[in-house]
PDB file of N, CA and C in Angstrom:
ATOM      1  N   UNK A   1      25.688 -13.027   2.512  1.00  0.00           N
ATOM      2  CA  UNK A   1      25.008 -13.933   1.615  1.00  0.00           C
ATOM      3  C   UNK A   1      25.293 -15.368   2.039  1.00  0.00           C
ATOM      4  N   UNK A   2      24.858 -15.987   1.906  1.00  0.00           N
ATOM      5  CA  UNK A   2      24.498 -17.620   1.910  1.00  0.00           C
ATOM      6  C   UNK A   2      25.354 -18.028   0.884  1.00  0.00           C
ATOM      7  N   UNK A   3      25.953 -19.327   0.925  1.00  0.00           N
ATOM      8  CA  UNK A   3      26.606 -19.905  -0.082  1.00  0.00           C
ATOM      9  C   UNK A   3      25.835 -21.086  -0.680  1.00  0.00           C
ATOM     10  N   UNK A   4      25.837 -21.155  -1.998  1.00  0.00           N
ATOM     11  CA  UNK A   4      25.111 -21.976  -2.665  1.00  0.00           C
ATOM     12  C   UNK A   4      24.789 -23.223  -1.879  1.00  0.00           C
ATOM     13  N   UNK A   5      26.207 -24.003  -1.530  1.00  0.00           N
ATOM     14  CA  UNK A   5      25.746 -25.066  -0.945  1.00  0.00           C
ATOM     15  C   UNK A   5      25.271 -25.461   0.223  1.00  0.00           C
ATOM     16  N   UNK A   6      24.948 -24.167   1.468  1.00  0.00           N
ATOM     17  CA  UNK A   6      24.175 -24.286   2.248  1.00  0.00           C
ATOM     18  C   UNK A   6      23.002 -23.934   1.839  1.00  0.00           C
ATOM     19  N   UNK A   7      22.339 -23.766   1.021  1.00  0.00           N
ATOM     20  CA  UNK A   7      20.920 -23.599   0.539  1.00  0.00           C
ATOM     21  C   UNK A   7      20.157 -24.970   0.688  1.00  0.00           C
ATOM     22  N   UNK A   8      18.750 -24.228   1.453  1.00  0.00           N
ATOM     23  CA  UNK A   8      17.457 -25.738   1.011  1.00  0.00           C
ATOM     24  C   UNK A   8      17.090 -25.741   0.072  1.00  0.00           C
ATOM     25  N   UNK A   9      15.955 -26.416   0.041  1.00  0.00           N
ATOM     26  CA  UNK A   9      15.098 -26.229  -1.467  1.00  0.00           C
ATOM     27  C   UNK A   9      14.478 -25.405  -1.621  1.00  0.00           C
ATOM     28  N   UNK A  10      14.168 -24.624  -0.279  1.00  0.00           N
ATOM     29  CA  UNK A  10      12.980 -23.375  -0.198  1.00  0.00           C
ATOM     30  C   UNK A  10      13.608 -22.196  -0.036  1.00  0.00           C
ATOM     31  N   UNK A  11      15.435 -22.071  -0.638  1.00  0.00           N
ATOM     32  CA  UNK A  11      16.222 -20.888  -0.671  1.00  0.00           C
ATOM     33  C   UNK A  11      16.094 -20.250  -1.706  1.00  0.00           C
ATOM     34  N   UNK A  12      16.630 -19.001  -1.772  1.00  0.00           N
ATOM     35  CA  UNK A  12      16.716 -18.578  -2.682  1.00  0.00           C
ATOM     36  C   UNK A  12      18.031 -17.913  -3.278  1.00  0.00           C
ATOM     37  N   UNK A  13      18.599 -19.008  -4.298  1.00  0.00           N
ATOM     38  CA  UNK A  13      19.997 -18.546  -5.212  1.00  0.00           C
ATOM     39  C   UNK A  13      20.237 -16.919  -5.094  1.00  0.00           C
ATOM     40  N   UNK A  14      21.582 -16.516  -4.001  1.00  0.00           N
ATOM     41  CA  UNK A  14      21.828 -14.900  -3.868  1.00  0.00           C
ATOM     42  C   UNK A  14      20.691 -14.212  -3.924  1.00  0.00           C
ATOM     43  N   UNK A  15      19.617 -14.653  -3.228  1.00  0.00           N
ATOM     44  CA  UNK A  15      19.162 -13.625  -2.448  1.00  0.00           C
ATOM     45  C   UNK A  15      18.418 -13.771  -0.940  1.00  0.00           C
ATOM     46  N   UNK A  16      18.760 -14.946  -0.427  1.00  0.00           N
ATOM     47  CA  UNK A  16      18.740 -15.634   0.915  1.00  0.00           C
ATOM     48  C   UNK A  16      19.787 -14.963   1.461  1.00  0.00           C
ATOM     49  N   UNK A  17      19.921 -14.521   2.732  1.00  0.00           N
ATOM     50  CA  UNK A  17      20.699 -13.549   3.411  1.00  0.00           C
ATOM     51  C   UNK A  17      21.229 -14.376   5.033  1.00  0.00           C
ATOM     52  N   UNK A  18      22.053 -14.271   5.571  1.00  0.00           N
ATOM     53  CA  UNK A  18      21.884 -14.727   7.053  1.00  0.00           C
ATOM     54  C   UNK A  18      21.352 -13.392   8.106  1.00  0.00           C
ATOM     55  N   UNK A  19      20.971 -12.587   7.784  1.00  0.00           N
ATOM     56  CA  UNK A  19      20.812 -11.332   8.565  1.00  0.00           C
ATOM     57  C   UNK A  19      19.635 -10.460   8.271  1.00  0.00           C
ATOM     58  N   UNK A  20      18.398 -11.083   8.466  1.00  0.00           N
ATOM     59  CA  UNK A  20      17.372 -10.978   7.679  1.00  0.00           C
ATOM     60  C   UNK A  20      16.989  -9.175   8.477  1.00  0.00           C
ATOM     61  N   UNK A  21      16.104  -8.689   7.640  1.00  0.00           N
ATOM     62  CA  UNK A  21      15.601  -7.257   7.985  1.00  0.00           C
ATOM     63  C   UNK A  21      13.758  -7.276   8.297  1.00  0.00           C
ATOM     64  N   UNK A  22      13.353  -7.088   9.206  1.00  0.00           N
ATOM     65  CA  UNK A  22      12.374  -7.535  10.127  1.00  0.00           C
ATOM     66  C   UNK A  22      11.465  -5.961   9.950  1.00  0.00           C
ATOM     67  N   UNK A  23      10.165  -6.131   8.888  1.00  0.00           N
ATOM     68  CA  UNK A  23      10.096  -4.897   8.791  1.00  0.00           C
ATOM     69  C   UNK A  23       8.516  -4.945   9.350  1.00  0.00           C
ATOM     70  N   UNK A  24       8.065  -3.645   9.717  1.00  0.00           N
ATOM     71  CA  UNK A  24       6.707  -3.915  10.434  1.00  0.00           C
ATOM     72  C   UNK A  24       5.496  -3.918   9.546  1.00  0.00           C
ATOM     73  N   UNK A  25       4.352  -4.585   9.992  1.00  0.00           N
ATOM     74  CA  UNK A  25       3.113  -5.054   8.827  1.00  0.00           C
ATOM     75  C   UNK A  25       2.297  -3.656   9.015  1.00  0.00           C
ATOM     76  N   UNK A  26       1.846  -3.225   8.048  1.00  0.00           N
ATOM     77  CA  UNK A  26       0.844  -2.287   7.787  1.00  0.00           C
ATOM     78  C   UNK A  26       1.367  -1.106   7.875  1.00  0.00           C
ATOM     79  N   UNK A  27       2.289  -0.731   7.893  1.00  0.00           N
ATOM     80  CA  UNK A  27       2.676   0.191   8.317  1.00  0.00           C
ATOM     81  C   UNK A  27       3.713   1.116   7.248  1.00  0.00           C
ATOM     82  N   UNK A  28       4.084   2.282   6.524  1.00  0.00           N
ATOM     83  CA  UNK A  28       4.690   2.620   5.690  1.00  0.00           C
ATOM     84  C   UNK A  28       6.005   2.744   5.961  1.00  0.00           C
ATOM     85  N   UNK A  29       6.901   2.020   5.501  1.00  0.00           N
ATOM     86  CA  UNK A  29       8.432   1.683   5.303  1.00  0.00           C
ATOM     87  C   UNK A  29       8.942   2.680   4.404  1.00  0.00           C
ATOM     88  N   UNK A  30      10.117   3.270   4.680  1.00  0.00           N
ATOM     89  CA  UNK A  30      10.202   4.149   3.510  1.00  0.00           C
ATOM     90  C   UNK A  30      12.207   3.584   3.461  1.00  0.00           C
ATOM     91  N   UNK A  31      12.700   3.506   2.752  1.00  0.00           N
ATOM     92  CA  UNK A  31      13.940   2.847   2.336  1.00  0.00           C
ATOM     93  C   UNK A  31      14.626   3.617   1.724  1.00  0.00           C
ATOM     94  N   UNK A  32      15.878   4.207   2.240  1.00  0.00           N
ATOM     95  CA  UNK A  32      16.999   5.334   1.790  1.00  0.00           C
ATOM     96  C   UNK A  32      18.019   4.426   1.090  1.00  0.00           C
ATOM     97  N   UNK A  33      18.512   4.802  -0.145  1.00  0.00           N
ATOM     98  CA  UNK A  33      19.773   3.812  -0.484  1.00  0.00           C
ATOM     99  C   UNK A  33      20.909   5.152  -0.528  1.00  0.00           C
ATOM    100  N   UNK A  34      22.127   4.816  -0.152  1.00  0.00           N
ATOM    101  CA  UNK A  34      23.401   5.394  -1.076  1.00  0.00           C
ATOM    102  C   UNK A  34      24.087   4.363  -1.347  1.00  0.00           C
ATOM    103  N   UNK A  35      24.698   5.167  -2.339  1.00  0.00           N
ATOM    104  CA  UNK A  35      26.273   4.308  -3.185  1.00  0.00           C
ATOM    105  C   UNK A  35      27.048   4.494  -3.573  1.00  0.00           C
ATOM    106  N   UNK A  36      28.046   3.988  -4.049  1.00  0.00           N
ATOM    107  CA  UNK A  36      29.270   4.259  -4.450  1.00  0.00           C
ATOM    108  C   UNK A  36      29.496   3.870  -5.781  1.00  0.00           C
ATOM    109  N   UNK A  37      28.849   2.678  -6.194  1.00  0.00           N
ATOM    110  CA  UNK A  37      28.807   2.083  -7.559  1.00  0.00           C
ATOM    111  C   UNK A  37      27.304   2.052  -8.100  1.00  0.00           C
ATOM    112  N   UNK A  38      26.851   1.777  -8.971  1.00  0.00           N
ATOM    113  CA  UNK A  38      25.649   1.543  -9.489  1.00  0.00           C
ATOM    114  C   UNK A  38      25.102   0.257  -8.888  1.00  0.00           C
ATOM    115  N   UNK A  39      23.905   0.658  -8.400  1.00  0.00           N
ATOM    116  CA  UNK A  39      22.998  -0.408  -7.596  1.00  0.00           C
ATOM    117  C   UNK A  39      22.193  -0.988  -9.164  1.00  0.00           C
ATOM    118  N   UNK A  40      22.524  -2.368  -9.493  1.00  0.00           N
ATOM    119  CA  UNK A  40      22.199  -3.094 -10.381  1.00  0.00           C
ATOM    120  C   UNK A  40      20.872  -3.372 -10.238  1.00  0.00           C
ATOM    121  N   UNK A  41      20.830  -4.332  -9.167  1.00  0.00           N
ATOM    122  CA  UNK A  41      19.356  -4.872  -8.712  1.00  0.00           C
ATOM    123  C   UNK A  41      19.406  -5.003  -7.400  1.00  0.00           C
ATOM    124  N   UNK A  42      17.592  -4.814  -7.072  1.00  0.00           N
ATOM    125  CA  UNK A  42      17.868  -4.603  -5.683  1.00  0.00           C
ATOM    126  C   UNK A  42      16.263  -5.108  -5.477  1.00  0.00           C
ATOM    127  N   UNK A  43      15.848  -6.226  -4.800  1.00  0.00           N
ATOM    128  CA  UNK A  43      14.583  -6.815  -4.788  1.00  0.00           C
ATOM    129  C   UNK A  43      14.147  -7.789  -2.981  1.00  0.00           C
ATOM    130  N   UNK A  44      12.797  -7.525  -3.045  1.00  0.00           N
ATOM    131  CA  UNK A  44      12.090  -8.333  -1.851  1.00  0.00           C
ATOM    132  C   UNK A  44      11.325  -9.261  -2.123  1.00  0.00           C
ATOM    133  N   UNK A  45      11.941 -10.338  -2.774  1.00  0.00           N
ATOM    134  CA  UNK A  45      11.037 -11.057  -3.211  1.00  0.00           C
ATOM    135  C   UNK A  45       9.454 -12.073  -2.626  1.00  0.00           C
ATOM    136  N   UNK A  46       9.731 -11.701  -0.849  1.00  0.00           N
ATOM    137  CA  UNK A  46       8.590 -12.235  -0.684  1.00  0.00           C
ATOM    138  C   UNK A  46       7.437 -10.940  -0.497  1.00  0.00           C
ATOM    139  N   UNK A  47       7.749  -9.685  -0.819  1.00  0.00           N
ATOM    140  CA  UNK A  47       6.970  -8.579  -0.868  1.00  0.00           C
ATOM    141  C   UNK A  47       5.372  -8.786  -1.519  1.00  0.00           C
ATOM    142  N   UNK A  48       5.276  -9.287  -2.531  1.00  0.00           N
ATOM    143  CA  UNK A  48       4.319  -9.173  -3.222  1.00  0.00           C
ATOM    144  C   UNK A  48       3.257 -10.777  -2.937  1.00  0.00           C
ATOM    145  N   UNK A  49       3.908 -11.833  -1.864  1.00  0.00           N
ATOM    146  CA  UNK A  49       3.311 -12.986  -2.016  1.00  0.00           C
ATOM    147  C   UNK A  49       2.178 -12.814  -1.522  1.00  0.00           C
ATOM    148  N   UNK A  50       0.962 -13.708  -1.990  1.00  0.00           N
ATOM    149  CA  UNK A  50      -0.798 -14.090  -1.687  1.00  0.00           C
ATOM    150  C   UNK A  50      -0.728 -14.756  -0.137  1.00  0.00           C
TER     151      UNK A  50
END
């Protein structure tokens, strides 16, 4: 994770990453989770942009 105070203006508070995940366009992604604790939240927020 990124620390607050290296953030721009166009970051995003804990959920800007340094190790971004590069996924391919058009194509069906399918995403396995395990855990150990309860996965709280878990989001892509530029997934859905116009």
């Amino acid at each position: 994770m990124i620390p607050t105070s290296q953030l721009g203006l166009d970051g995003f508070r804990l959920l800007d990453v340094d190790n971004r995940c590069i996924l391919p366009f058009n194509y069906p992604v399918r995403i396995l989770t395990t855990y150990i604790d309860v996965i709280h939240a878990w989001t892509v927020p530029s997934l859905f942009r116009d």
